[in-house]
N, C-alpha and C. Protein backbone atom coordinates (compact mmCIF):
# COMPACT_ATOMS: atom_id res chain seq x y z
N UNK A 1 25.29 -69.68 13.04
CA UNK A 1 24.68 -70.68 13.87
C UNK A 1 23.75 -69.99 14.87
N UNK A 2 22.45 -70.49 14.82
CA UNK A 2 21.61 -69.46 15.71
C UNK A 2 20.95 -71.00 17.10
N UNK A 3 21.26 -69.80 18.63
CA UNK A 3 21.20 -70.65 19.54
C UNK A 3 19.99 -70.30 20.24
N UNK A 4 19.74 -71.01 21.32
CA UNK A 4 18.43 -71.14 21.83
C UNK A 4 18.56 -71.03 23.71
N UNK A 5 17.81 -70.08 24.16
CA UNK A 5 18.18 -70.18 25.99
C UNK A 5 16.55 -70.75 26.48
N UNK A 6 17.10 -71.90 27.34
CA UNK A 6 15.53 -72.38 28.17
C UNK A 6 15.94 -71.66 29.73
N UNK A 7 15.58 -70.50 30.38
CA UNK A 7 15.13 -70.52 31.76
C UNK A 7 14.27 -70.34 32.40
N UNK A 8 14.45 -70.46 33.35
CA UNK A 8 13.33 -70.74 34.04
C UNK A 8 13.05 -68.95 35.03
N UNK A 9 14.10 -68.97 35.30
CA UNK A 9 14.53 -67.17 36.14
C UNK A 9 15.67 -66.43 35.57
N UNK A 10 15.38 -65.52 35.14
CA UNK A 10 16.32 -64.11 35.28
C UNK A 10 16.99 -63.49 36.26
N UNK A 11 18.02 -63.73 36.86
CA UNK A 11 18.77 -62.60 37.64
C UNK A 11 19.62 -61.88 37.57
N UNK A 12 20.13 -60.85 37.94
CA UNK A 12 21.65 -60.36 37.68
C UNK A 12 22.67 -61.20 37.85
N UNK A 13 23.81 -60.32 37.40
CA UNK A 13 24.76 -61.59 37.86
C UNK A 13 25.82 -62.04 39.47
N UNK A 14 25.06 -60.89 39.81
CA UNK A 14 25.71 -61.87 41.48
C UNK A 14 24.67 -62.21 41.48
N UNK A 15 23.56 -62.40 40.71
CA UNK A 15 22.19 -63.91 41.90
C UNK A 15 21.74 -63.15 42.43
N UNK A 16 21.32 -61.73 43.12
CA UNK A 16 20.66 -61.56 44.31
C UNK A 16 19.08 -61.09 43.91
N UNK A 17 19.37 -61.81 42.97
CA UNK A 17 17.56 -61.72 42.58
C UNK A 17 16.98 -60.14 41.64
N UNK A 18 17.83 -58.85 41.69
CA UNK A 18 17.86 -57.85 40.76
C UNK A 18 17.38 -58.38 38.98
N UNK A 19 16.86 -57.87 38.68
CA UNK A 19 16.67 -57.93 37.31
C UNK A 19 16.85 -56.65 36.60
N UNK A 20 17.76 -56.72 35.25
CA UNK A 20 17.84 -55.60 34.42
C UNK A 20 17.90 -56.11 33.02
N UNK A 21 16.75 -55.68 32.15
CA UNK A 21 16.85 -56.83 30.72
C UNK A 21 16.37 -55.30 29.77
N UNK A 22 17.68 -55.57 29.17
CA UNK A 22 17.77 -54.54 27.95
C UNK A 22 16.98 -55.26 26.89
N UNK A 23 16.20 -54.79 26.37
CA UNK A 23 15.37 -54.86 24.93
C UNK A 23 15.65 -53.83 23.95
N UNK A 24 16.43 -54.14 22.36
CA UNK A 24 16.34 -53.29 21.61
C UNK A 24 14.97 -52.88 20.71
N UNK A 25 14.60 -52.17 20.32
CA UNK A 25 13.45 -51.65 20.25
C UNK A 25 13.23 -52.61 18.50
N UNK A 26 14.00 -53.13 17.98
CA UNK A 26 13.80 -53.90 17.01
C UNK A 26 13.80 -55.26 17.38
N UNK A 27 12.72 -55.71 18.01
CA UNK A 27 12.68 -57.30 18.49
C UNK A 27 11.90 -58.33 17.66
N UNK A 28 12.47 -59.73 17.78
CA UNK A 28 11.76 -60.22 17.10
C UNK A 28 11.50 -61.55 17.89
N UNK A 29 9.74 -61.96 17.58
CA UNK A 29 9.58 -63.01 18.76
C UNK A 29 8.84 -63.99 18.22
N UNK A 30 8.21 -64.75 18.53
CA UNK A 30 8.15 -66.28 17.78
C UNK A 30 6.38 -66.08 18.00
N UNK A 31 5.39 -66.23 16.91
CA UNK A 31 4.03 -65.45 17.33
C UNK A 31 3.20 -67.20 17.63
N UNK A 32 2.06 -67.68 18.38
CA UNK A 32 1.21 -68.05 18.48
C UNK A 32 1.32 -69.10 17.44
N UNK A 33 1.61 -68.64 16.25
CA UNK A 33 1.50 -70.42 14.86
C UNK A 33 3.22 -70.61 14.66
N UNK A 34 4.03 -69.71 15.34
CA UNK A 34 5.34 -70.67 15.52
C UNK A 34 6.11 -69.75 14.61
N UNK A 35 5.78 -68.75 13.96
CA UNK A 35 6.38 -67.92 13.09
C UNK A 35 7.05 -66.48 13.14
N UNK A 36 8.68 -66.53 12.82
CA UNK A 36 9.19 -65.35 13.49
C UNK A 36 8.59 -63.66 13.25
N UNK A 37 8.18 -62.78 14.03
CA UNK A 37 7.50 -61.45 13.72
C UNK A 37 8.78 -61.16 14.28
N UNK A 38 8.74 -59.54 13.46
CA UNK A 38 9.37 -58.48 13.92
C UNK A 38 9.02 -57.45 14.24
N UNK A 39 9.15 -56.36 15.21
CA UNK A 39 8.39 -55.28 15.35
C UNK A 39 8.69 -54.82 16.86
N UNK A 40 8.60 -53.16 16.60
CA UNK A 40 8.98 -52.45 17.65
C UNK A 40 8.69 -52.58 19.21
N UNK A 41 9.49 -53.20 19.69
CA UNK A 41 8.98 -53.97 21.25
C UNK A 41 8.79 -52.88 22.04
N UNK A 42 9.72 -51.71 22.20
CA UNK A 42 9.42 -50.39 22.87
C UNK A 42 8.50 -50.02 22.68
N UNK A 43 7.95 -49.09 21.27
CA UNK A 43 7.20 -48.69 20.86
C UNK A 43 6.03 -48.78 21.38
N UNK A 44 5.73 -50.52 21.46
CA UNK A 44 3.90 -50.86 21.64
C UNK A 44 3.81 -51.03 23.13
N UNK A 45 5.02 -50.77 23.76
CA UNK A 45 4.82 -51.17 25.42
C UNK A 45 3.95 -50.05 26.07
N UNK A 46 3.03 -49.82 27.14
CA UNK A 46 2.70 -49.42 27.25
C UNK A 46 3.47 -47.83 28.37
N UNK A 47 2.85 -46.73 28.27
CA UNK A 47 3.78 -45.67 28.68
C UNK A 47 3.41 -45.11 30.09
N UNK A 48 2.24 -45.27 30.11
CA UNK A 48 1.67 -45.06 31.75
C UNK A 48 0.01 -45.30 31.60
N UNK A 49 -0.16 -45.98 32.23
CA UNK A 49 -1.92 -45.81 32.69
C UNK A 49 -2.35 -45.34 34.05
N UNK A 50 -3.64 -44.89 33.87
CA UNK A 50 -4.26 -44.19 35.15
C UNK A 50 -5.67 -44.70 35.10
N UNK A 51 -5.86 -44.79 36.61
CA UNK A 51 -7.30 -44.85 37.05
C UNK A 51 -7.77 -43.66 38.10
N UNK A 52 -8.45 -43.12 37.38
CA UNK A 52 -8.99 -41.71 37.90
C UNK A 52 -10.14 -41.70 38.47
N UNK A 53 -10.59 -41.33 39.34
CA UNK A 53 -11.50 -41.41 39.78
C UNK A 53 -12.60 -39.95 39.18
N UNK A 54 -13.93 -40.10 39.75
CA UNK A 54 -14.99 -39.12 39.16
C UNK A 54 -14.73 -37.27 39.21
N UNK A 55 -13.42 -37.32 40.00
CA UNK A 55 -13.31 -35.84 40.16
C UNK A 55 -11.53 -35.77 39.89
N UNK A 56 -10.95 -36.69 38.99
CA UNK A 56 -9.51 -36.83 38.55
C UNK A 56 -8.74 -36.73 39.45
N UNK A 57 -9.23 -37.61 40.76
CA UNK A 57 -8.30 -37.77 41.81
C UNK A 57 -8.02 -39.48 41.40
N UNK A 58 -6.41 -39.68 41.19
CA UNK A 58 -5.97 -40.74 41.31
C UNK A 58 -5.99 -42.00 41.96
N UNK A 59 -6.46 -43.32 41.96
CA UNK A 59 -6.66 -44.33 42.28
C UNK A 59 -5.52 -44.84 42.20
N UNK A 60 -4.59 -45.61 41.07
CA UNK A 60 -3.84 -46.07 40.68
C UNK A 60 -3.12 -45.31 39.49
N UNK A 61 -1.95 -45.79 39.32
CA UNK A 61 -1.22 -44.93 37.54
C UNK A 61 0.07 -45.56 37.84
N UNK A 62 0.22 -45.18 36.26
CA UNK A 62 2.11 -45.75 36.23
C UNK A 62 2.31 -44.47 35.22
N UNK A 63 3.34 -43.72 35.71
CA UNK A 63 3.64 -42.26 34.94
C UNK A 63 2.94 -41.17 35.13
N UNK A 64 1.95 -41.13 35.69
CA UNK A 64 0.72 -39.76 36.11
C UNK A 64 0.88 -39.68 37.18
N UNK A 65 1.51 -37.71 37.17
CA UNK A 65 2.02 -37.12 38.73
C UNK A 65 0.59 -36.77 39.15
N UNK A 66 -0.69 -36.39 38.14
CA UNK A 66 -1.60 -35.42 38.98
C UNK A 66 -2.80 -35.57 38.11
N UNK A 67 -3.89 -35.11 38.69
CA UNK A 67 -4.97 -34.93 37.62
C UNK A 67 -5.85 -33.70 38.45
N UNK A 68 -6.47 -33.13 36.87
CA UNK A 68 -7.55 -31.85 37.59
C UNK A 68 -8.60 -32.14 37.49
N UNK A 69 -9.51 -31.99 37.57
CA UNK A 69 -10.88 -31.70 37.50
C UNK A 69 -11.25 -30.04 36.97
N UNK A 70 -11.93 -30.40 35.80
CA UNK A 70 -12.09 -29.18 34.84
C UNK A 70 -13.41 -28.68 34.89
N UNK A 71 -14.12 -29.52 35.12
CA UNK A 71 -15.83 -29.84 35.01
C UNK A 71 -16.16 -31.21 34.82
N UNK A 72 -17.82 -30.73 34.63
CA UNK A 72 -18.15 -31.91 34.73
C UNK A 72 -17.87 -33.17 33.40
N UNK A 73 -17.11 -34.12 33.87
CA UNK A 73 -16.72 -34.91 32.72
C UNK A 73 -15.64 -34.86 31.97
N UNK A 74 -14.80 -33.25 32.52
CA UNK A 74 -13.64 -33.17 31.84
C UNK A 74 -12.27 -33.36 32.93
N UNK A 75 -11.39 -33.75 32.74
CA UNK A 75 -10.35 -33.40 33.57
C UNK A 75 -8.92 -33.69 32.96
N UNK A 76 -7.86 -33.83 33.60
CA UNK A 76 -6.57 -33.21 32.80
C UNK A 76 -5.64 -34.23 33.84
N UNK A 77 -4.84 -34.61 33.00
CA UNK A 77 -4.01 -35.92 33.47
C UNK A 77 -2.36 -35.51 33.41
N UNK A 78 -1.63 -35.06 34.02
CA UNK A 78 -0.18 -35.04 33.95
C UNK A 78 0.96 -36.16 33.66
N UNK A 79 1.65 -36.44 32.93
CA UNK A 79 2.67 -36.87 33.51
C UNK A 79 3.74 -37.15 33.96
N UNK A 80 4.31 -37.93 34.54
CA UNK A 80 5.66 -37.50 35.40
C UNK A 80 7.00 -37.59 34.46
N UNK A 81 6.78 -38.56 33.39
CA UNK A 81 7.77 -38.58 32.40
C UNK A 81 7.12 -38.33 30.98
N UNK A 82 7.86 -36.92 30.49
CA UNK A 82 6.83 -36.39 29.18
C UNK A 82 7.12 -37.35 28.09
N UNK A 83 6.11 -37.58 26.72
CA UNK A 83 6.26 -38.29 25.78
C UNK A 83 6.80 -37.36 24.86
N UNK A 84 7.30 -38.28 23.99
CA UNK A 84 8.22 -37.63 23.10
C UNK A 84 7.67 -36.41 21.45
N UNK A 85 5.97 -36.50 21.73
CA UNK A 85 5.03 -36.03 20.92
C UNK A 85 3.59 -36.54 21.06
N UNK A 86 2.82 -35.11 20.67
CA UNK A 86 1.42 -35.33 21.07
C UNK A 86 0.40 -36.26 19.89
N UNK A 87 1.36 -37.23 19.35
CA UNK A 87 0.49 -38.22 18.58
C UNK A 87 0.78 -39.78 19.05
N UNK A 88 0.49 -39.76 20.73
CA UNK A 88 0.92 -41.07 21.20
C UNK A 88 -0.83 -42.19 20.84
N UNK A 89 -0.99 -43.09 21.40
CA UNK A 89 -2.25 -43.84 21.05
C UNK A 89 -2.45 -43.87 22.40
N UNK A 90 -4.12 -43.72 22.55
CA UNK A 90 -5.24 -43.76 23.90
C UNK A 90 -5.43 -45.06 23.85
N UNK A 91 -5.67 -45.91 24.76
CA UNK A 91 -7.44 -46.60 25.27
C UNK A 91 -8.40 -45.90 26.58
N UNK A 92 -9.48 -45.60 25.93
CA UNK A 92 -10.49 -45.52 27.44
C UNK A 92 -11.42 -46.00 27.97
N UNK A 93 -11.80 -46.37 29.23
CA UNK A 93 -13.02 -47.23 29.32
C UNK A 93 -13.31 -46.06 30.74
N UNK A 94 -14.44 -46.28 31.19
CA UNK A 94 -15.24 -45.91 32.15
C UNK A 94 -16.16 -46.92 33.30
N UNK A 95 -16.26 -46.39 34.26
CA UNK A 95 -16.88 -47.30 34.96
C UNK A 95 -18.54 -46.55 35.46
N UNK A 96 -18.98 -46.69 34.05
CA UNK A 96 -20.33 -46.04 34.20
C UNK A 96 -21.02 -47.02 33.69
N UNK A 97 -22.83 -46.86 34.12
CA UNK A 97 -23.95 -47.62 33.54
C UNK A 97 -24.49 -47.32 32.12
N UNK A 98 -24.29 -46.08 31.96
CA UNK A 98 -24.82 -45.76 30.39
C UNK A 98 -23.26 -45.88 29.77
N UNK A 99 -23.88 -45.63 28.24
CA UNK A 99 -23.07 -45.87 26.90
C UNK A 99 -22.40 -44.45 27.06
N UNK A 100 -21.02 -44.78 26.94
CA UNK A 100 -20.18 -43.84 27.27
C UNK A 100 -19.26 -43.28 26.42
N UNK A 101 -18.69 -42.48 25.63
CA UNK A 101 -17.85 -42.00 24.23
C UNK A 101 -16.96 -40.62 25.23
N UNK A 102 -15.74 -40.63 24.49
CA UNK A 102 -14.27 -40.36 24.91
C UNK A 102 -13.93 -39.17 24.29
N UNK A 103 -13.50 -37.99 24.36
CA UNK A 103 -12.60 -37.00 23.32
C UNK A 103 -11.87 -36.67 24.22
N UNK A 104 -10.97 -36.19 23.27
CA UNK A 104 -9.23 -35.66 23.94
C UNK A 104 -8.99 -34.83 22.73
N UNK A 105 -9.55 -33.40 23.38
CA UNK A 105 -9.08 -32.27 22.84
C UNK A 105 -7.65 -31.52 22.37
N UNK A 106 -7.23 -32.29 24.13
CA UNK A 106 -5.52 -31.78 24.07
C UNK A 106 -4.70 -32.56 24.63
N UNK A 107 -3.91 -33.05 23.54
CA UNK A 107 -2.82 -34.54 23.90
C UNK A 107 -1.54 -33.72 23.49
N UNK A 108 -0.82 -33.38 25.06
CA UNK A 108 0.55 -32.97 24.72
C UNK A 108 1.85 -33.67 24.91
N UNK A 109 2.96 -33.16 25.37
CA UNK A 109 3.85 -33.98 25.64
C UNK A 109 3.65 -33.98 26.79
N UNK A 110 3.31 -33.10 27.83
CA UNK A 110 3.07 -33.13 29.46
C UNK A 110 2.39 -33.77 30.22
N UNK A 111 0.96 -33.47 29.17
CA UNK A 111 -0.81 -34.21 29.72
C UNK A 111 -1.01 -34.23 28.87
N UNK A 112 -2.62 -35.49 29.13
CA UNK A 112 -3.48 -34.98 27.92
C UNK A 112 -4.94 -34.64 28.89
N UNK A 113 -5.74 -34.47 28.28
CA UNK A 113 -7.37 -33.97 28.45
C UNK A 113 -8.18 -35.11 28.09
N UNK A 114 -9.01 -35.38 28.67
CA UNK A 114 -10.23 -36.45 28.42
C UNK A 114 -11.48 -35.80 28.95
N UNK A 115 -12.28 -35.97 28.15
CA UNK A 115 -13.96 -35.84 28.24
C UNK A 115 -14.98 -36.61 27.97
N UNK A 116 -15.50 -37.00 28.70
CA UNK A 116 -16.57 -38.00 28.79
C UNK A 116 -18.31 -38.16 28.65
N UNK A 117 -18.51 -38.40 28.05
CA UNK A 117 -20.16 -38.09 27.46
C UNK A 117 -20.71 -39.42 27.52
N UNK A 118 -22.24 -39.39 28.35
CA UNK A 118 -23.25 -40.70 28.56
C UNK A 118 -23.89 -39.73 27.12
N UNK A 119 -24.55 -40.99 26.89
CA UNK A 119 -26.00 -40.93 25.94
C UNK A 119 -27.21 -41.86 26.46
N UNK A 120 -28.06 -40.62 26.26
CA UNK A 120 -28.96 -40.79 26.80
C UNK A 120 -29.99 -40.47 25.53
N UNK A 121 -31.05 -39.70 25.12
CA UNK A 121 -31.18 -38.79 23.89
C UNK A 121 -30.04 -37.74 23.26
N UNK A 122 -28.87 -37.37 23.93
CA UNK A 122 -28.12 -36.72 23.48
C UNK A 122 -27.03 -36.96 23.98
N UNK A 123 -25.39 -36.28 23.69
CA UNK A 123 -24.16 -36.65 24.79
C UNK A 123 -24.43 -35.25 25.45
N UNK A 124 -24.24 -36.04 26.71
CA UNK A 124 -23.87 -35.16 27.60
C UNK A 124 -22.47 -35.07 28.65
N UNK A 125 -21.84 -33.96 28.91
CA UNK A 125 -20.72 -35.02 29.46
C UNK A 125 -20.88 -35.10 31.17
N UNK A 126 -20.52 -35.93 31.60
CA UNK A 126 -20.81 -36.25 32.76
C UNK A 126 -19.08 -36.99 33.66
N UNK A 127 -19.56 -36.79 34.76
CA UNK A 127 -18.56 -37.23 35.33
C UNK A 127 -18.35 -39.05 35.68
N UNK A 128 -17.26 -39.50 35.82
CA UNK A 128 -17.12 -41.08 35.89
C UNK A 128 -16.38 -41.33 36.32
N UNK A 129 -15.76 -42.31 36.95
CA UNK A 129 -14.31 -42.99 36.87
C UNK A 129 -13.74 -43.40 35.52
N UNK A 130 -12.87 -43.28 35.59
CA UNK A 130 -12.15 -43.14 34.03
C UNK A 130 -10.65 -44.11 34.12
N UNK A 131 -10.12 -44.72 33.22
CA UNK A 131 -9.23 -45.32 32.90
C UNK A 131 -8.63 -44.97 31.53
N UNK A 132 -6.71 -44.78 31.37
CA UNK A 132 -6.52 -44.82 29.87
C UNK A 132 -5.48 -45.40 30.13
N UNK A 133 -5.05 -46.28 28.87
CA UNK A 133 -3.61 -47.19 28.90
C UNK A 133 -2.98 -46.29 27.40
N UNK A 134 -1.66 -45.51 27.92
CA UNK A 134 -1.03 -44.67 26.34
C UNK A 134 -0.02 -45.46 26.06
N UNK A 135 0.19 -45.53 24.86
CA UNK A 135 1.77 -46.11 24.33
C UNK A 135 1.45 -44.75 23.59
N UNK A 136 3.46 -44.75 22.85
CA UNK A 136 3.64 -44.42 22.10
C UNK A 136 5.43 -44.12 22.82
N UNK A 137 5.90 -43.02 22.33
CA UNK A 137 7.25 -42.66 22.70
C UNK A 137 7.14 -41.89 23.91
N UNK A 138 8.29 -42.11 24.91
CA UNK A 138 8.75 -41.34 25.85
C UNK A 138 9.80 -40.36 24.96
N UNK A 139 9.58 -39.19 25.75
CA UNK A 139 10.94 -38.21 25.46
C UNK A 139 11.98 -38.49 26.00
């Protein structure tokens, strides 16, 4: 017999408003046309993002203790809880005026590296504010 919960709030159980909600990493949730999916809820959550500013001094982050500045366009992102292997998944965006393209030389379990190139007639890399959102596994 499979049952159904409507609430409205989550709390612990003395009430004092605490929340702690275990998710097993095999979840399954009801998609958009009403149909049950399954698939790794951990997995795709996201693991830390950062907003770096033009010389990899930190703005905002969730999981990034530090960032360097390597040169121009390159810099080096730490973080505070290592992933479990260096084949996690990037997004990057920039907050520049020209057309902007991404490499990451070195994605470890600690940090990874990002480099940033405008085009103009050629890439060049240049410095920016920078953003990345990683999933993949924590260690």
């Amino acid at each position: 017999m499979t049952s159904q919960l409507n609430v409205d709030t989550i709390v612990d159980k003395a009430g004092t408003g605490g929340t702690n909600i275990k998710v097993g990493n095999d979840a399954t949730y009801v998609g958009e046309g009403g149909s049950a999916n399954s698939n790794n809820l951990v997995n795709v959550l996201p693991k830390a993002f950062n907003r770096g500013e033009s010389n990899a001094s930190i703005v905002d982050s969730s999981n990034i203790s530090s960032g360097t500045d390597n040169g121009s366009g390159d810099y080096t992102y730490a973080f505070s809880n290592n992933m479990n292997n260096g084949s996690y998944g990037m997004v990057d965006s920039c907050q520049y005026a020209g057309i902007s393209s991404f490499d990451h030389p070195e994605l470890t379990t600690a940090s990874y590296n990002v480099r940033i190139f405008t085009r103009a007639d050629s890439l060049t890399s240049d410095d920016a504010r920078n953003c990345q959102v990683i999933t993949g596994d924590l260690a």
